[in-house]
N, C-alpha and C. Protein backbone atom coordinates (compact mmCIF):
# COMPACT_ATOMS: atom_id res chain seq x y z
N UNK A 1 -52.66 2.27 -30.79
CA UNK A 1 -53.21 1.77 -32.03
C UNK A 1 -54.51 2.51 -32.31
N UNK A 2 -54.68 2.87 -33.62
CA UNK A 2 -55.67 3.29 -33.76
C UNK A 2 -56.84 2.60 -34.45
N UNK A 3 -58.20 2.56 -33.76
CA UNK A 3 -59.39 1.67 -34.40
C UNK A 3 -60.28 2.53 -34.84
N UNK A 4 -60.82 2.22 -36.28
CA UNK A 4 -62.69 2.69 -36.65
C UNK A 4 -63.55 2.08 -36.83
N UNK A 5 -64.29 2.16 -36.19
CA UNK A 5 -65.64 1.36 -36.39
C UNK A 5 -66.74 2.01 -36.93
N UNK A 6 -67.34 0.92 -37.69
CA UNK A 6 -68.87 2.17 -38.39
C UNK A 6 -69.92 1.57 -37.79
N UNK A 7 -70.67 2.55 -37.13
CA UNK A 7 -71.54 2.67 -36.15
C UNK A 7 -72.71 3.47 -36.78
N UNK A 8 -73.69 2.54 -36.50
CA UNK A 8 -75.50 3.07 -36.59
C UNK A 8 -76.00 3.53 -35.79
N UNK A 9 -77.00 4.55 -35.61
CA UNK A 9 -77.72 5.07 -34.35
C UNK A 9 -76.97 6.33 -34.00
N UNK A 10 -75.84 7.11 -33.76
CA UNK A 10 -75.65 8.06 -33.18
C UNK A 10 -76.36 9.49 -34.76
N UNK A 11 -76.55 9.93 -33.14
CA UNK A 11 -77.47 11.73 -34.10
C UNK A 11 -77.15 12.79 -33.51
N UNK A 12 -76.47 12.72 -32.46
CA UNK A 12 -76.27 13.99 -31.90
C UNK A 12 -75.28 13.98 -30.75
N UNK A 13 -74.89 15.44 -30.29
CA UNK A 13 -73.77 15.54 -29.05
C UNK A 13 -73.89 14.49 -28.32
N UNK A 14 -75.01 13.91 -27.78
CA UNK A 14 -75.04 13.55 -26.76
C UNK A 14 -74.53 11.84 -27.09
N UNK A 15 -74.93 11.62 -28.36
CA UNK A 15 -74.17 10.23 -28.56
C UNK A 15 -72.84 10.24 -28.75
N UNK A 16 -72.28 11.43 -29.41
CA UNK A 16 -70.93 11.64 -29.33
C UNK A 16 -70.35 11.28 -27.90
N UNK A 17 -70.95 11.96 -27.00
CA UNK A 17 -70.64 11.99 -25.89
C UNK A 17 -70.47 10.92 -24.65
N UNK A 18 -71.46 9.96 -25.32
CA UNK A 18 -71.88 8.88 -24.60
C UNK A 18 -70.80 7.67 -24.46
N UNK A 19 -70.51 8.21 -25.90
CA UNK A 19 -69.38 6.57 -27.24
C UNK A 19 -68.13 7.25 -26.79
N UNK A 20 -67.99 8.28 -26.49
CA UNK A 20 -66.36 9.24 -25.64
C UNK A 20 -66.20 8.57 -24.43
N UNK A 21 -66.98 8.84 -23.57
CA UNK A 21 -67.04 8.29 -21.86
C UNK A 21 -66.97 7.43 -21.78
N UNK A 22 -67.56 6.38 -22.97
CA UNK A 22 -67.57 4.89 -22.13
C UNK A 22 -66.42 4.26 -23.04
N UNK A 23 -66.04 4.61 -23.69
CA UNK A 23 -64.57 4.25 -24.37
C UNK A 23 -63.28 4.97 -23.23
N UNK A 24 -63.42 6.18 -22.69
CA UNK A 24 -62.48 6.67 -22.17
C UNK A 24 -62.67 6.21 -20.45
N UNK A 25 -63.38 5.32 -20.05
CA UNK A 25 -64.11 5.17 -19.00
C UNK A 25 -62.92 3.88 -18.30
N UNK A 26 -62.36 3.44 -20.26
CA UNK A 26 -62.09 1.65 -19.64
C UNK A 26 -60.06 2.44 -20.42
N UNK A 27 -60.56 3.44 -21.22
CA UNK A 27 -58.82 3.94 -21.28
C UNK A 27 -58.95 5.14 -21.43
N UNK A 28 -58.15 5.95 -20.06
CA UNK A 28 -58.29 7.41 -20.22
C UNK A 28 -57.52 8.60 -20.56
N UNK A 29 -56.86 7.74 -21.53
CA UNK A 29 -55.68 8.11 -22.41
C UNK A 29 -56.05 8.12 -24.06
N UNK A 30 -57.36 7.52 -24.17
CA UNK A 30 -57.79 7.45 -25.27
C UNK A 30 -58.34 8.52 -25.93
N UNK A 31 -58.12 8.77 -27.32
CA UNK A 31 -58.33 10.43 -28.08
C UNK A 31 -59.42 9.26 -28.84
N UNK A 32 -60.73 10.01 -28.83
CA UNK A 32 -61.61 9.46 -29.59
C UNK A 32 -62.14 10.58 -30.42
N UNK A 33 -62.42 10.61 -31.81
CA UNK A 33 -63.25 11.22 -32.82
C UNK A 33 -64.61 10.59 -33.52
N UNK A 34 -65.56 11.11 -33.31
CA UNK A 34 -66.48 10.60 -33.85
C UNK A 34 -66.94 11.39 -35.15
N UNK A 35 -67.50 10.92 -35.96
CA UNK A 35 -67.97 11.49 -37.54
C UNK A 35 -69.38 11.19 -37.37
N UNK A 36 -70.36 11.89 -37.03
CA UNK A 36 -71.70 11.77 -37.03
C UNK A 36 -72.35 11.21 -38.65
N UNK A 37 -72.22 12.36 -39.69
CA UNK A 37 -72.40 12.08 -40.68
C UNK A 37 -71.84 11.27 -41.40
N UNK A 38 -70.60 10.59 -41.25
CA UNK A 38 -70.30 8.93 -41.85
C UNK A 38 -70.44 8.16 -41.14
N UNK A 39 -70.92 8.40 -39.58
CA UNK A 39 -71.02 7.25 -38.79
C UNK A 39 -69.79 6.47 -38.44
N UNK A 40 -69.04 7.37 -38.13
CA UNK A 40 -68.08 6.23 -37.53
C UNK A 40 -67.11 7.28 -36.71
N UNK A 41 -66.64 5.79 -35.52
CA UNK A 41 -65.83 6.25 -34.10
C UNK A 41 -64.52 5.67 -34.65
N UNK A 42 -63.74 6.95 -34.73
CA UNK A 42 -61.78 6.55 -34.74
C UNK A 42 -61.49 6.80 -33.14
N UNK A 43 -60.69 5.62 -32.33
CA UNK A 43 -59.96 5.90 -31.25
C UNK A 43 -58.45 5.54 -31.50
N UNK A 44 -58.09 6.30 -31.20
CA UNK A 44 -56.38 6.26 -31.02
C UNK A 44 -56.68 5.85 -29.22
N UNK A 45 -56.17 4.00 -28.90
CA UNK A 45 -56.33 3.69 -27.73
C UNK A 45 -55.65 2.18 -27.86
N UNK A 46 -55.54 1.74 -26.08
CA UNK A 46 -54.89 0.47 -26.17
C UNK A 46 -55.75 -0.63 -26.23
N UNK A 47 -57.05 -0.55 -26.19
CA UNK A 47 -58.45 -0.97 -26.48
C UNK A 47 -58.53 -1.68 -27.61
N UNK A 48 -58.65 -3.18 -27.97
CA UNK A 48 -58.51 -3.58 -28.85
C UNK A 48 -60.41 -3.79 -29.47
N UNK A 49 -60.43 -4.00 -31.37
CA UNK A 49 -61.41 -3.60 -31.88
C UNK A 49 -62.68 -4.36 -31.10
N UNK A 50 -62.60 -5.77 -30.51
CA UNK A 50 -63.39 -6.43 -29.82
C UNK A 50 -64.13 -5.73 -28.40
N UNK A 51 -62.90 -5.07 -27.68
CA UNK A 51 -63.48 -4.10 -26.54
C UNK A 51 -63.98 -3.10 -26.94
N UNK A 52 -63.58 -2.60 -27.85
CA UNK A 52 -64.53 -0.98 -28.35
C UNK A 52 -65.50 -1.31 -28.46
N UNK A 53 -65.90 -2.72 -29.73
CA UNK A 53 -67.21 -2.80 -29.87
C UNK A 53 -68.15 -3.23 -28.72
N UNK A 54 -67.81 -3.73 -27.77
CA UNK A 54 -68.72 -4.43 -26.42
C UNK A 54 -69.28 -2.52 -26.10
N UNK A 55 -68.09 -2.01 -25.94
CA UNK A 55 -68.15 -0.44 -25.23
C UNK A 55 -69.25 0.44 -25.95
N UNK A 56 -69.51 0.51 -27.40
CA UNK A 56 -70.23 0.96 -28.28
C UNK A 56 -71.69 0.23 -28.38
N UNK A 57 -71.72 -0.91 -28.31
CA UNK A 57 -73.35 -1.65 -28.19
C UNK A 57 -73.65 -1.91 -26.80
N UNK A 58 -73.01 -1.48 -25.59
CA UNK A 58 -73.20 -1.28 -24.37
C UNK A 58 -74.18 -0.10 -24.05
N UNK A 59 -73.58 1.23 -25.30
CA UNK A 59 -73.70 2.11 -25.25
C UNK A 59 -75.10 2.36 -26.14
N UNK A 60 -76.18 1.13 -26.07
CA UNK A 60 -77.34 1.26 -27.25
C UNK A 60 -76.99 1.10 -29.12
N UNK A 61 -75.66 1.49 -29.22
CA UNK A 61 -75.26 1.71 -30.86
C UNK A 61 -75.11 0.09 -31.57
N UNK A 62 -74.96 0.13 -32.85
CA UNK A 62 -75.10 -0.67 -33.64
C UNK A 62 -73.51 -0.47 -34.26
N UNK A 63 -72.81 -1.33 -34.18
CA UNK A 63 -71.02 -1.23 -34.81
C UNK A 63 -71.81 -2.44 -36.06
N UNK A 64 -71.76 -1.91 -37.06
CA UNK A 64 -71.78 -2.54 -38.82
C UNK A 64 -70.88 -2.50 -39.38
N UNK A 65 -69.87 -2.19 -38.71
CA UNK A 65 -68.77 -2.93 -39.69
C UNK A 65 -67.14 -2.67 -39.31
C-alpha cells in the first residue's frame, strides 16, 4: 500500500535520509520517496499511515497532514 504524508521540518539529504532509515528500519522492503520542496514522504510499504507517522515525529518532523 502506498502512504503520503505532508511533513514540516525536512531541508536537506540528511532528513531525507533520516525519514528513509527509520521507515525502512521497521519495513525493509519499503521504497520510500521524499519531495523536499512539497514536503512530503510517499512509501510504498506494509506500514500503516498511523506507524509512519510515530516513525516520522520520532524522527524530530512534524506530519501536517
Amino acid at each position: 500500500m502506498t502512504e503520503e504524508l505532508k511533513v514540516s521540518g525536512m531541508t536537506c539529504g540528511h532528513c531525507v535520509r533520516a525519514v528513509t532509515l527509520a521507515i525502512q528500519a521497521r519495513d525493509p522492503q519499503a521504497r520510500v520517496q521524499v519531495d523536499l520542496p512539497a514536503g512530503l514522504v510517499r512509501a510504498d510499504t506494509t506500514l500503516d499511515r498511523a506507524e509512519l507517522t510515530a516513525l516520522v515525529t520520532a524522527e524530530g518532523y512534524a506530519v501536517t497532514g
